[in-house]
Protein backbone atom coordinates (compact mmCIF):
# COMPACT_ATOMS: atom_id res chain seq x y z
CA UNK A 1 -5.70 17.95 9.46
CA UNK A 2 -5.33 14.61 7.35
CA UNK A 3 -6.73 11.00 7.59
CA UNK A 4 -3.07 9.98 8.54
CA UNK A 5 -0.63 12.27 10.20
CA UNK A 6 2.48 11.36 10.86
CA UNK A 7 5.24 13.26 12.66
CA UNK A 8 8.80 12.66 13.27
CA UNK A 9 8.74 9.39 12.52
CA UNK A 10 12.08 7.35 13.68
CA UNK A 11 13.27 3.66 13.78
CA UNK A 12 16.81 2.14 13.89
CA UNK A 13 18.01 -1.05 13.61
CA UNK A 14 21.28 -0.67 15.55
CA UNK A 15 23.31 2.03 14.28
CA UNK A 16 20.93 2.35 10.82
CA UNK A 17 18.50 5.10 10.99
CA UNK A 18 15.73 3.41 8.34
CA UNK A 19 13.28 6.34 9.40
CA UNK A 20 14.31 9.51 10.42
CA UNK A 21 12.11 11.89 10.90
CA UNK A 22 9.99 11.43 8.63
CA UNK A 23 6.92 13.48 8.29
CA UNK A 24 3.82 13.23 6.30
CA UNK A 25 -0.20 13.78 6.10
CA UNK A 26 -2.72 11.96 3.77
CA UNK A 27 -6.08 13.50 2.85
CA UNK A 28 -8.91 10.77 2.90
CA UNK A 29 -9.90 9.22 -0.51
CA UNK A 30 -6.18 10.16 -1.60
CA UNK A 31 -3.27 8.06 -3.22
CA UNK A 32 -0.54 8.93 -1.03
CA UNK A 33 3.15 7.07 -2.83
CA UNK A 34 6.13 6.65 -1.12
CA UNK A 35 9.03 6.62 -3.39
CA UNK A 36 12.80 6.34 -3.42
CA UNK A 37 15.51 3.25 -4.02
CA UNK A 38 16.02 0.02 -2.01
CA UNK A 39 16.68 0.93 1.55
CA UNK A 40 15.28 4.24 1.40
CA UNK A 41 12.91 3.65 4.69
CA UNK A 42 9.89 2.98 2.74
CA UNK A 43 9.12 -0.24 3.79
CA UNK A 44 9.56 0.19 7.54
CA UNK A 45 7.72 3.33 7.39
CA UNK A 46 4.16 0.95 5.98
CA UNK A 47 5.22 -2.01 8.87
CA UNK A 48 4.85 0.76 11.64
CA UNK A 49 2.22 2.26 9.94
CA UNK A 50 0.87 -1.32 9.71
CA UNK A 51 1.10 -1.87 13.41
CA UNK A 52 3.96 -4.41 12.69
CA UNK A 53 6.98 -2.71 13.93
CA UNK A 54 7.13 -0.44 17.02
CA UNK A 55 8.25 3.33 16.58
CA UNK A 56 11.31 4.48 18.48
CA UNK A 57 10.04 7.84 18.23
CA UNK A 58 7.22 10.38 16.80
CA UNK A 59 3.49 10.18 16.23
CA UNK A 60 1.01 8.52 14.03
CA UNK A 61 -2.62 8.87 14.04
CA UNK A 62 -4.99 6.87 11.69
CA UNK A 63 -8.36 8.20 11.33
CA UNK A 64 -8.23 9.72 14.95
CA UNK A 65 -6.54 6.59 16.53
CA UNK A 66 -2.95 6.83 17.59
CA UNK A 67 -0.53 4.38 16.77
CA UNK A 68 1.19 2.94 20.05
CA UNK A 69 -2.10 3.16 22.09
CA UNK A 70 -5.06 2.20 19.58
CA UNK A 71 -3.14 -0.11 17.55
CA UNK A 72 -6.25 -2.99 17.72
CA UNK A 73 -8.59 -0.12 16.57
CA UNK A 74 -6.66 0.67 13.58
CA UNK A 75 -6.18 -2.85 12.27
CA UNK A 76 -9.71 -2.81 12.02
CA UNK A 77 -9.44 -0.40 9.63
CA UNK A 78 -6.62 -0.78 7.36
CA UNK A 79 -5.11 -3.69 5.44
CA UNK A 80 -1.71 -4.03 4.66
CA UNK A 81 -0.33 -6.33 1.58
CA UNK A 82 3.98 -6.33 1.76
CA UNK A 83 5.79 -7.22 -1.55
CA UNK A 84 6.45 -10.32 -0.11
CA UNK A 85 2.94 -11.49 0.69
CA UNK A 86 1.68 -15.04 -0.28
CA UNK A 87 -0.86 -16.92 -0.64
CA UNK A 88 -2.01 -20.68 0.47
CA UNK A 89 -0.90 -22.51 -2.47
CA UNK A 90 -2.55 -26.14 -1.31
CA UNK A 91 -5.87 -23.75 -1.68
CA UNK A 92 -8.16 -23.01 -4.39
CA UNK A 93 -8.42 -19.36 -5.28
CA UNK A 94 -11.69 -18.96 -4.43
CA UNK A 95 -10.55 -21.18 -0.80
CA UNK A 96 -8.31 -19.20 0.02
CA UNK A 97 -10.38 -16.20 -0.27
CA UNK A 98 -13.52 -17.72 1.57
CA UNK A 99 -10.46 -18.79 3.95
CA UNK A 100 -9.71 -14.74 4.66
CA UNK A 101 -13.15 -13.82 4.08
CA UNK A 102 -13.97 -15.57 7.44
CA UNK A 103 -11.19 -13.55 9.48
CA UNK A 104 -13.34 -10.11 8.14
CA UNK A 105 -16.89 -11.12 8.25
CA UNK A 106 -19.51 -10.14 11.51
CA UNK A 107 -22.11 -12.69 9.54
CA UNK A 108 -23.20 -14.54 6.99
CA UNK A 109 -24.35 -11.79 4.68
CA UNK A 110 -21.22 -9.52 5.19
CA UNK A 111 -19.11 -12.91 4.28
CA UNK A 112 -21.13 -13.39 1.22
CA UNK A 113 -20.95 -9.82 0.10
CA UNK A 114 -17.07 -9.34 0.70
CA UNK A 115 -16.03 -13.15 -1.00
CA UNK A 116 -18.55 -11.33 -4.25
CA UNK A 117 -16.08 -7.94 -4.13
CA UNK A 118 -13.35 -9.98 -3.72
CA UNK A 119 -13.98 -12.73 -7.01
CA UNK A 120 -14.60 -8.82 -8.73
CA UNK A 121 -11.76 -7.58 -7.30
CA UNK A 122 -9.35 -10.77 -8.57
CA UNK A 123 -10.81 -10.77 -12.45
CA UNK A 124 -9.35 -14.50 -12.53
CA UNK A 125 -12.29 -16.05 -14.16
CA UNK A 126 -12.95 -19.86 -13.85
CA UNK A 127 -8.93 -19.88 -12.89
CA UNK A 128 -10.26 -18.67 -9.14
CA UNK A 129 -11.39 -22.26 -8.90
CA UNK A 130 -7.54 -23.42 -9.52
CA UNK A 131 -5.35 -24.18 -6.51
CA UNK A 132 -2.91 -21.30 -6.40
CA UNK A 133 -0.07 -23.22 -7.15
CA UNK A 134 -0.86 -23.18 -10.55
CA UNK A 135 -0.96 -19.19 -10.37
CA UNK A 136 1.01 -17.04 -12.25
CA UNK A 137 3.14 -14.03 -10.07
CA UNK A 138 0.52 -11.98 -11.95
CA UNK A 139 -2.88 -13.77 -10.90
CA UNK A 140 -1.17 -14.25 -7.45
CA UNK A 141 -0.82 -11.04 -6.85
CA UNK A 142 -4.33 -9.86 -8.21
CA UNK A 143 -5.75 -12.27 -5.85
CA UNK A 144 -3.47 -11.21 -2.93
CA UNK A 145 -4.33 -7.52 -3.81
CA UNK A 146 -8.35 -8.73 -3.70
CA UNK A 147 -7.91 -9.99 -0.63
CA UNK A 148 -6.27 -6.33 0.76
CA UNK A 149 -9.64 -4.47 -0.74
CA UNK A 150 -12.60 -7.39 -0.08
CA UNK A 151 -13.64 -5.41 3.27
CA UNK A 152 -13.00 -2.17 2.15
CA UNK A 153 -10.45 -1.17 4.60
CA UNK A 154 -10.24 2.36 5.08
CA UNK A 155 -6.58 2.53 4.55
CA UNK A 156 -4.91 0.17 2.69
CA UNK A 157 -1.12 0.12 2.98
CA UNK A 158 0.63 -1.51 -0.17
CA UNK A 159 4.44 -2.34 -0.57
CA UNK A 160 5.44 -2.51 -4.09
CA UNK A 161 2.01 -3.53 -5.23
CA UNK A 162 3.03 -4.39 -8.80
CA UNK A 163 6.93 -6.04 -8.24
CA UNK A 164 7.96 -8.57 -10.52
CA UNK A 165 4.76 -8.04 -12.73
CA UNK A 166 4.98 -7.42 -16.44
CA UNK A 167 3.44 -4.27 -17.79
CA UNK A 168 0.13 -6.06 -18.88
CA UNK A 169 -0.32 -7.18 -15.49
CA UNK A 170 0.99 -3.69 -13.49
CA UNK A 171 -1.73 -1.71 -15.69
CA UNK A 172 -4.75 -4.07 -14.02
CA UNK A 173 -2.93 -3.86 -10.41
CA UNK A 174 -2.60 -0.48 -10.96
CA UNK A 175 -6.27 0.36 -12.44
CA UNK A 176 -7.86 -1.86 -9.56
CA UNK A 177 -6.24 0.31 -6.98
CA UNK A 178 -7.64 3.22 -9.00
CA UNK A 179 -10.98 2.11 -9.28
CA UNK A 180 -11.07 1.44 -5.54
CA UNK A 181 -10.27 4.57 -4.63
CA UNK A 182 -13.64 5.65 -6.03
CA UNK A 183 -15.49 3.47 -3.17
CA UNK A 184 -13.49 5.86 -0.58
CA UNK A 185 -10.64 3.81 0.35
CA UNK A 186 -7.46 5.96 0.92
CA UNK A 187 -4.19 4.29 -0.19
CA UNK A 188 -0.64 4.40 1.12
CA UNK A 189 1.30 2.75 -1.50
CA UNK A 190 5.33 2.76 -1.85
CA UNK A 191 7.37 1.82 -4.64
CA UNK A 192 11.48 2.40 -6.29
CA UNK A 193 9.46 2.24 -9.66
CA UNK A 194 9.01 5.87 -9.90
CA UNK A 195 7.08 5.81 -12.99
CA UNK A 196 4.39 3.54 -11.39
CA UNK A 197 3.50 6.04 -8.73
CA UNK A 198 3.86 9.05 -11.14
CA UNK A 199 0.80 7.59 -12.73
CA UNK A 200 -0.92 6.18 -9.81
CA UNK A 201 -0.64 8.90 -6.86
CA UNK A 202 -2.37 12.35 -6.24
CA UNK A 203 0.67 13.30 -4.27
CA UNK A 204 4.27 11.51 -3.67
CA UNK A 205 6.71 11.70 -1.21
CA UNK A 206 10.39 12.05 -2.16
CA UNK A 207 11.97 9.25 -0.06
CA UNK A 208 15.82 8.60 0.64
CA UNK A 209 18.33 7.59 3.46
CA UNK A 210 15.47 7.66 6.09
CA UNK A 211 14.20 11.33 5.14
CA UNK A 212 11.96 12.98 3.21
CA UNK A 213 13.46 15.10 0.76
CA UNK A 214 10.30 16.96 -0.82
CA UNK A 215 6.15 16.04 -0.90
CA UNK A 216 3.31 17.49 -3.89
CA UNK A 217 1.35 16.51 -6.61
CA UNK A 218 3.49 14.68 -9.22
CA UNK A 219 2.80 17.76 -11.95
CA UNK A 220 3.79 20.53 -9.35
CA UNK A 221 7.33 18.77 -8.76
CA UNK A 222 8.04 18.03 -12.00
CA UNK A 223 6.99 21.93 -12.28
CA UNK A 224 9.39 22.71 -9.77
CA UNK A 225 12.33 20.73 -10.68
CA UNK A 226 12.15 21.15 -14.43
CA UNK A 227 11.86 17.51 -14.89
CA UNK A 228 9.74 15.74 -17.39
CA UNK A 229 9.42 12.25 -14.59
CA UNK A 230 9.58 11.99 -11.39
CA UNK A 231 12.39 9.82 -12.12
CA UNK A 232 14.46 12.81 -13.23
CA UNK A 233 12.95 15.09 -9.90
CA UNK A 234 14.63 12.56 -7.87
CA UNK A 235 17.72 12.91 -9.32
CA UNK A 236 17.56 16.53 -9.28
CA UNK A 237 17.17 16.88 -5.47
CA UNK A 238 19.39 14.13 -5.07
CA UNK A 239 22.16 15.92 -7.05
């Protein structure tokens, strides 16, 4: 059975089924990318994952907790960065990171060591000692996405982690995730930019209208579907 199991997942809003019974696992260490367009359910599927919206129906469990009953135990665990996330602008980078820093840490030497990953993590240079209203989307986000990883969550749940970015600055989001995978952080990641998860996920979900239309390894359904991107598989089972 996987880290993260999930089950016949529904929510509504009203007469819109965002999730409808939507069913998934994700192996420990792996990528796991939910992808479809805009209004597919992605995004409601990470905020109840997240602990941020309530189920109407289903199961979840998180590393052995279950969502609905344990849902303090598994924010202790995960960390969840939406596309929308920002960050204290009044601060200084490395403020605003000593700010969250102090949420996470048990003591001083667990504050010290996660602020260190997370100046790593953000790559901003001298520019962490900048208020982050003179940030770029780019460095905002890096520092928003260091923030997510400092404490080395053991799921982190990431909405559209590279949205608005160029491509200069998606390749670093996209090879920090990566690289964090390595310490044995397992990722939950969704995105419409089909590409992006092609190259970032060891196995994607085929999101659309609340449902999922088909799960693997990007190779084995580009395999199936005689596509050349996962791009083209989508349109294929769409079609």
């Amino acid at each position: 059975m996987g880290a993260i199991v999930v089950e016949d997942l529904r929510k509504s809003y009203g007469e819109v089924r965002a999730v409808d019974g939507i069913s998934f696992e994700i192996e420990e260490g792996e990528i796991f990318g939910l992808i479809g367009p805009n209004g597919a359910g992605k995004t409601t599927t990470l905020r109840i994952l997240a602990t941020i919206l309530r189920k109407d129906g289903g199961s979840v469990r998180i590393f052995g907790y279950e969502l609905g009953k344990d849902d303090d135990d598994i924010r202790s665990i995960i960390s969840y960065l939406p596309e929308e996330a920002g960050a204290y602008k009044t601060l200084t980078g490395i403020g605003y990171l000593q700010f969250m820093a102090g949420f996470y840490a048990k003591d001083k030497g667990a504050f010290n060591e996660m602020l260190g990953r997370a100046v790593e993590i953000a790559s901003l240079g001298e520019r962490i000692k900048d208020k982050v209203s003179t940030y770029s989307k780019g460095m905002t986000r890096k520092l928003l996405l260091s923030r997510a990883l400092m404490h080395l969550p053991k799921l982190a749940i990431l909405d559209e982690p590279t949205s608005g970015l160029d491509v200069v600055n998606s390749v670093e989001i996209r090879n920090m995730i990566k690289d964090f995978v390595k310490r044995g952080i397992t990722v939950l990641l969704s995105s419409h930019n089909m590409l992006e998860v092609e190259f970032l996920s060891d196995r994607v979900a085929l999101v659309d209208k609340g449902h999922i239309l088909d799960i693997g390894t990007p190779e084995a359904l580009k395999s199936k579907y005689n596509a050349r991107n996962l791009e083209e598989v989508f349109m294929g089972v769409v079609l």
